[in-house]
PDB file of N, CA and C in Angstrom:
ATOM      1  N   UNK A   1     126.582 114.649 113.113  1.00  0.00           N
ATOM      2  CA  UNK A   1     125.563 115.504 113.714  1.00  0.00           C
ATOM      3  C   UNK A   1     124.376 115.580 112.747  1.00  0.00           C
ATOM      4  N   UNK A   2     123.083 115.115 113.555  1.00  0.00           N
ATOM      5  CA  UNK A   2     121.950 115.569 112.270  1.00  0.00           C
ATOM      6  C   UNK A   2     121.599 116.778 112.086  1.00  0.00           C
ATOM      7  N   UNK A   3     120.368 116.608 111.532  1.00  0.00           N
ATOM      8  CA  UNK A   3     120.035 118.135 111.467  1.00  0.00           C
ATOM      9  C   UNK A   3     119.141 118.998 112.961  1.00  0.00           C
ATOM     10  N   UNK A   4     118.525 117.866 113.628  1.00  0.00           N
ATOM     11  CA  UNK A   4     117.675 118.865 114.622  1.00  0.00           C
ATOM     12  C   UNK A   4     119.138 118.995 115.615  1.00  0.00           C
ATOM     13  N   UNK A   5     120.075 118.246 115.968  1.00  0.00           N
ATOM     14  CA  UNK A   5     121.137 118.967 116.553  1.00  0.00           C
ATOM     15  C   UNK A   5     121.894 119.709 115.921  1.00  0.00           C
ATOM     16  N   UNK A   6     121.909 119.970 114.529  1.00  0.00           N
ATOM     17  CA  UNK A   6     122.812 121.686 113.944  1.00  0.00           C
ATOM     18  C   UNK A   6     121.580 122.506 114.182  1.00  0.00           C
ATOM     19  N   UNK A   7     120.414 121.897 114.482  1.00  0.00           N
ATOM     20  CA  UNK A   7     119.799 123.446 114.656  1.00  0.00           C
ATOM     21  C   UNK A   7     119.431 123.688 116.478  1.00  0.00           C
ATOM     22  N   UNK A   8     119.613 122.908 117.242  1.00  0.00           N
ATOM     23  CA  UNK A   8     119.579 123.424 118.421  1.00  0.00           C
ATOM     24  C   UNK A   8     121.188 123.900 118.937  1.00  0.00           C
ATOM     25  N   UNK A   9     122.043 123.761 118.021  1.00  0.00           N
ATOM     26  CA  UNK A   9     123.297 124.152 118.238  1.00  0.00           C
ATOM     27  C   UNK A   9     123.276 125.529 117.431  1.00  0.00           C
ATOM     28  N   UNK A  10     122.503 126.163 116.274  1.00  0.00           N
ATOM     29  CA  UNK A  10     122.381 126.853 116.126  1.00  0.00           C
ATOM     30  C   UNK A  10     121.903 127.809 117.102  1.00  0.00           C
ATOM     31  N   UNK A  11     120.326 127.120 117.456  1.00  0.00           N
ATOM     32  CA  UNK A  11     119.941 128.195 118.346  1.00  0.00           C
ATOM     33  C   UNK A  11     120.883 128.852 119.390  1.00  0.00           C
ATOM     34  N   UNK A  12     121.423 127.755 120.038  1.00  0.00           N
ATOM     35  CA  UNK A  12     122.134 128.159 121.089  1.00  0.00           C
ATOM     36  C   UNK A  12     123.076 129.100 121.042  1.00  0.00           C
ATOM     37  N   UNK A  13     123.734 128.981 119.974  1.00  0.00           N
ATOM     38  CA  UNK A  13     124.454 130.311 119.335  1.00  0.00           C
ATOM     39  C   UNK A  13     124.389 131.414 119.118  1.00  0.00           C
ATOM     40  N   UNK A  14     122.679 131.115 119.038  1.00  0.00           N
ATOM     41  CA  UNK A  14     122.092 132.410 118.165  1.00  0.00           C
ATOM     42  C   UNK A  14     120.876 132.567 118.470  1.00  0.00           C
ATOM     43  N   UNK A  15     120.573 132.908 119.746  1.00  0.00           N
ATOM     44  CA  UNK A  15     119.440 132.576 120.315  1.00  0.00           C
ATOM     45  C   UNK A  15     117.650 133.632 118.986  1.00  0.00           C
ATOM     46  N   UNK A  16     118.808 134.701 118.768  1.00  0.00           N
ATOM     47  CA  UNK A  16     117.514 135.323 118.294  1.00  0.00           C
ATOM     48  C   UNK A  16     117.060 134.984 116.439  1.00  0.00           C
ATOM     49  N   UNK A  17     117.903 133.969 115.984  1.00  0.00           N
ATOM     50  CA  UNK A  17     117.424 132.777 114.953  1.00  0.00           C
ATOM     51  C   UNK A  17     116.650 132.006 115.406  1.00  0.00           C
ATOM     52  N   UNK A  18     115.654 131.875 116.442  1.00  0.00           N
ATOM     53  CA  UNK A  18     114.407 130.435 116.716  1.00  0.00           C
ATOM     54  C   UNK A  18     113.741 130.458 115.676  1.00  0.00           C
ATOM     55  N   UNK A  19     113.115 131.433 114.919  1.00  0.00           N
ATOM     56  CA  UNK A  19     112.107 131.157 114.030  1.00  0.00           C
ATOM     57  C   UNK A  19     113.256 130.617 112.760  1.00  0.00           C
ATOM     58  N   UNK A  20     114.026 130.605 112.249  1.00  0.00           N
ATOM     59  CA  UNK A  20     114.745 130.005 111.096  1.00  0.00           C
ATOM     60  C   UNK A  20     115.078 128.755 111.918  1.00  0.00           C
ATOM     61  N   UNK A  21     115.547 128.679 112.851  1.00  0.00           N
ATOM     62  CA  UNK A  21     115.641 127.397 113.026  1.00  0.00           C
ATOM     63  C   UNK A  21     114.268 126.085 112.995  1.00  0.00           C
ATOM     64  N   UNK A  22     113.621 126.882 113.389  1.00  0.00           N
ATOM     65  CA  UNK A  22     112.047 126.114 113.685  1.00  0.00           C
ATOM     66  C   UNK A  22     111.806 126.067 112.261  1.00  0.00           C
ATOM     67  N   UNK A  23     111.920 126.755 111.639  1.00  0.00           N
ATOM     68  CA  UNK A  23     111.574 126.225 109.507  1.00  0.00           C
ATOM     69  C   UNK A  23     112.152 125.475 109.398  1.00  0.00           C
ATOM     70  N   UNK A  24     113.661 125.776 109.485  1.00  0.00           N
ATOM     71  CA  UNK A  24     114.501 124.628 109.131  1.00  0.00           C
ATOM     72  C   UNK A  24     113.666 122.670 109.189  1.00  0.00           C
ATOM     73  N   UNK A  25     113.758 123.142 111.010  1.00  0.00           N
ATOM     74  CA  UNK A  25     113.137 121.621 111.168  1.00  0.00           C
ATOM     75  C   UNK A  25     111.869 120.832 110.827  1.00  0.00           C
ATOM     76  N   UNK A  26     111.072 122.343 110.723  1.00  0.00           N
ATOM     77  CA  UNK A  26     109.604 121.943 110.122  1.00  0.00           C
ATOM     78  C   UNK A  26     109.570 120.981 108.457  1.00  0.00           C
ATOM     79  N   UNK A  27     110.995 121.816 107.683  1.00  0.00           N
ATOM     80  CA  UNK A  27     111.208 121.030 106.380  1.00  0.00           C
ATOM     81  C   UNK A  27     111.523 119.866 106.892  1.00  0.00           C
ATOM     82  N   UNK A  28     112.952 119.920 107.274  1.00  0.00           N
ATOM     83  CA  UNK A  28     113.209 118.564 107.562  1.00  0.00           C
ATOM     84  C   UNK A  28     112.087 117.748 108.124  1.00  0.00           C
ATOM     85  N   UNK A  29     111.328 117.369 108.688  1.00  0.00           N
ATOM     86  CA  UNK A  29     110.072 116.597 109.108  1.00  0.00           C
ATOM     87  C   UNK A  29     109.331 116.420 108.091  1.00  0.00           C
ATOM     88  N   UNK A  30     108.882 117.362 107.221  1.00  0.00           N
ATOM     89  CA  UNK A  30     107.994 117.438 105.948  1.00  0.00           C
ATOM     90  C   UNK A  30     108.437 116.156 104.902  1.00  0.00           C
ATOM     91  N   UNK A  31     109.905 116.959 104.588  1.00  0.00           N
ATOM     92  CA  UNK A  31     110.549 115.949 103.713  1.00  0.00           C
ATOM     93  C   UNK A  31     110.735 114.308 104.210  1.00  0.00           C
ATOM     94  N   UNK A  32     110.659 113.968 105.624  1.00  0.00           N
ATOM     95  CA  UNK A  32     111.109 112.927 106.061  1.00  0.00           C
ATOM     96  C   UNK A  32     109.695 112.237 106.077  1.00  0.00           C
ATOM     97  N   UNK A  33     108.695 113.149 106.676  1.00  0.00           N
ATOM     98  CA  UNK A  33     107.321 112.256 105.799  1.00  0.00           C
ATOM     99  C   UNK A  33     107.221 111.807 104.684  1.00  0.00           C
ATOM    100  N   UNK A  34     107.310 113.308 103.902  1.00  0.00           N
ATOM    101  CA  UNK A  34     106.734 112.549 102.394  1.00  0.00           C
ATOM    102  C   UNK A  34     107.745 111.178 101.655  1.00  0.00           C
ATOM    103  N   UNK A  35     109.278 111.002 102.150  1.00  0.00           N
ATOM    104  CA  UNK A  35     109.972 109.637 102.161  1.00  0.00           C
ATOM    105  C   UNK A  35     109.302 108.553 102.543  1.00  0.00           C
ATOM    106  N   UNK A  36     108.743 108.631 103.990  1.00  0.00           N
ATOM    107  CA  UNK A  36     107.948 107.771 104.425  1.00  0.00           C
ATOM    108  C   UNK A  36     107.162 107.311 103.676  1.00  0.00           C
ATOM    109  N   UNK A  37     105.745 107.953 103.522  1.00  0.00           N
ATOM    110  CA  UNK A  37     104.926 107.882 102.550  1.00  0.00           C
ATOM    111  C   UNK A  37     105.065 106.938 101.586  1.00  0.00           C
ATOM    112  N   UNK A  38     106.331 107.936 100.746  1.00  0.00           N
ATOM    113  CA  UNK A  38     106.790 107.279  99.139  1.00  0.00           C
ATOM    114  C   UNK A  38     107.238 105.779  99.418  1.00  0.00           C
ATOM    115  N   UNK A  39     107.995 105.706 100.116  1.00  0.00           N
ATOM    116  CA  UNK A  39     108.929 104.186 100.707  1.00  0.00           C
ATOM    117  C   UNK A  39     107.792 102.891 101.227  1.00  0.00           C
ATOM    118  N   UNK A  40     107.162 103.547 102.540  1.00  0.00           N
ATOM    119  CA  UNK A  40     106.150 102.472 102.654  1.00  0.00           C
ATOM    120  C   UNK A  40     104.354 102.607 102.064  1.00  0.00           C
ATOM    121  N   UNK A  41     103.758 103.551 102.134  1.00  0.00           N
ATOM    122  CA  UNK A  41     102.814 103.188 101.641  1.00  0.00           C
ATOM    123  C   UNK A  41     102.547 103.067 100.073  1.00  0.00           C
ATOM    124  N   UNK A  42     103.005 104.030  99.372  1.00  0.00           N
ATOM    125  CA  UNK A  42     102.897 104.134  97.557  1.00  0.00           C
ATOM    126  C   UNK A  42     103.095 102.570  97.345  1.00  0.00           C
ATOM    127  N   UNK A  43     104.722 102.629  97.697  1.00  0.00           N
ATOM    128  CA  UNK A  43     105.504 100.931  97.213  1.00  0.00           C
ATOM    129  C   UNK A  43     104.433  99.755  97.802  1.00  0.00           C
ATOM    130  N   UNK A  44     104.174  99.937  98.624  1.00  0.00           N
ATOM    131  CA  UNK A  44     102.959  98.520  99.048  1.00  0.00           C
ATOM    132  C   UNK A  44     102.326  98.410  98.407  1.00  0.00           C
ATOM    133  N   UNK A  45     101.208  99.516  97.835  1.00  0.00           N
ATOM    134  CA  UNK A  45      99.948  99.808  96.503  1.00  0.00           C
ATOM    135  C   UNK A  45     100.465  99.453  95.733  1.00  0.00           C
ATOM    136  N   UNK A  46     101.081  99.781  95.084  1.00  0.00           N
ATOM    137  CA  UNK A  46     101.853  98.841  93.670  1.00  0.00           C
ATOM    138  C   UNK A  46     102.002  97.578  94.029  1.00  0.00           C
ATOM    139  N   UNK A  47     102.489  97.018  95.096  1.00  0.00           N
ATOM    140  CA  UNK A  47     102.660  95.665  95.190  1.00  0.00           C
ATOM    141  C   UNK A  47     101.416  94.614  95.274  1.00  0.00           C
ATOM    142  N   UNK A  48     100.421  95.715  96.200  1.00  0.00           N
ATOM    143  CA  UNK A  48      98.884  94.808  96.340  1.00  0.00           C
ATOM    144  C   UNK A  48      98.554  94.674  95.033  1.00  0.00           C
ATOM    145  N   UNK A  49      98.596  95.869  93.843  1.00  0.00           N
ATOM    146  CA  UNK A  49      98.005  96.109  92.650  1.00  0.00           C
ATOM    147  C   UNK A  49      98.649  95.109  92.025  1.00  0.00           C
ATOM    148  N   UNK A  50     100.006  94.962  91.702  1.00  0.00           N
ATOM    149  CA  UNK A  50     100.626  94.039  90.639  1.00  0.00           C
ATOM    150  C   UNK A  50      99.902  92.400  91.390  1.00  0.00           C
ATOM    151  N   UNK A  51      99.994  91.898  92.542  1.00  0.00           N
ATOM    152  CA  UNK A  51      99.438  90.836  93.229  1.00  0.00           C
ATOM    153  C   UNK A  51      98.450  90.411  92.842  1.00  0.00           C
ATOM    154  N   UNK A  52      97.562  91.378  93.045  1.00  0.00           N
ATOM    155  CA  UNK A  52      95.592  91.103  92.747  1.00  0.00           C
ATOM    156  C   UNK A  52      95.353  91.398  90.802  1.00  0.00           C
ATOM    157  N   UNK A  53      96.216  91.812  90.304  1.00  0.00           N
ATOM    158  CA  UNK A  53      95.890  91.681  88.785  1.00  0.00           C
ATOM    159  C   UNK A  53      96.690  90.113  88.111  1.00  0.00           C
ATOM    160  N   UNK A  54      97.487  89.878  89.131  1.00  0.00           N
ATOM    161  CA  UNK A  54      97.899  88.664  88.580  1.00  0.00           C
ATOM    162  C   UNK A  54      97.251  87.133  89.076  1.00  0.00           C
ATOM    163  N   UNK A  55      96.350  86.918  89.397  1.00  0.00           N
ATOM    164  CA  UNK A  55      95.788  86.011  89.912  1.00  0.00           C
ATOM    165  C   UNK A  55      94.526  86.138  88.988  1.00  0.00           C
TER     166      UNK A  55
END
């Protein structure tokens, strides 16, 4: 189970937790960007950079 289904299984449980649940997922998204980010764009820049200084 990921996380946006422990938290709509939360809600459902617990209907009057929406706003903790809605943080919850707002991190999770945050954090799963800034991975993104780090993984594909940073790592590419370094790669164009090491590329174009070596030629």
């Amino acid at each position: 189970m990921n996380i946006h289904e422990q938290c709509l299984l939360r809600y459902l449980t617990h209907p009057d937790e929406l706003s903790y649940a809605t943080e919850i997922l707002k991190l999770n998204n945050q954090i799963l960007e800034q991975k993104f980010v780090v993984k594909n764009i940073i790592a590419n820049m370094s790669l164009i950079n090491y590329t174009k200084n070596v030629k």
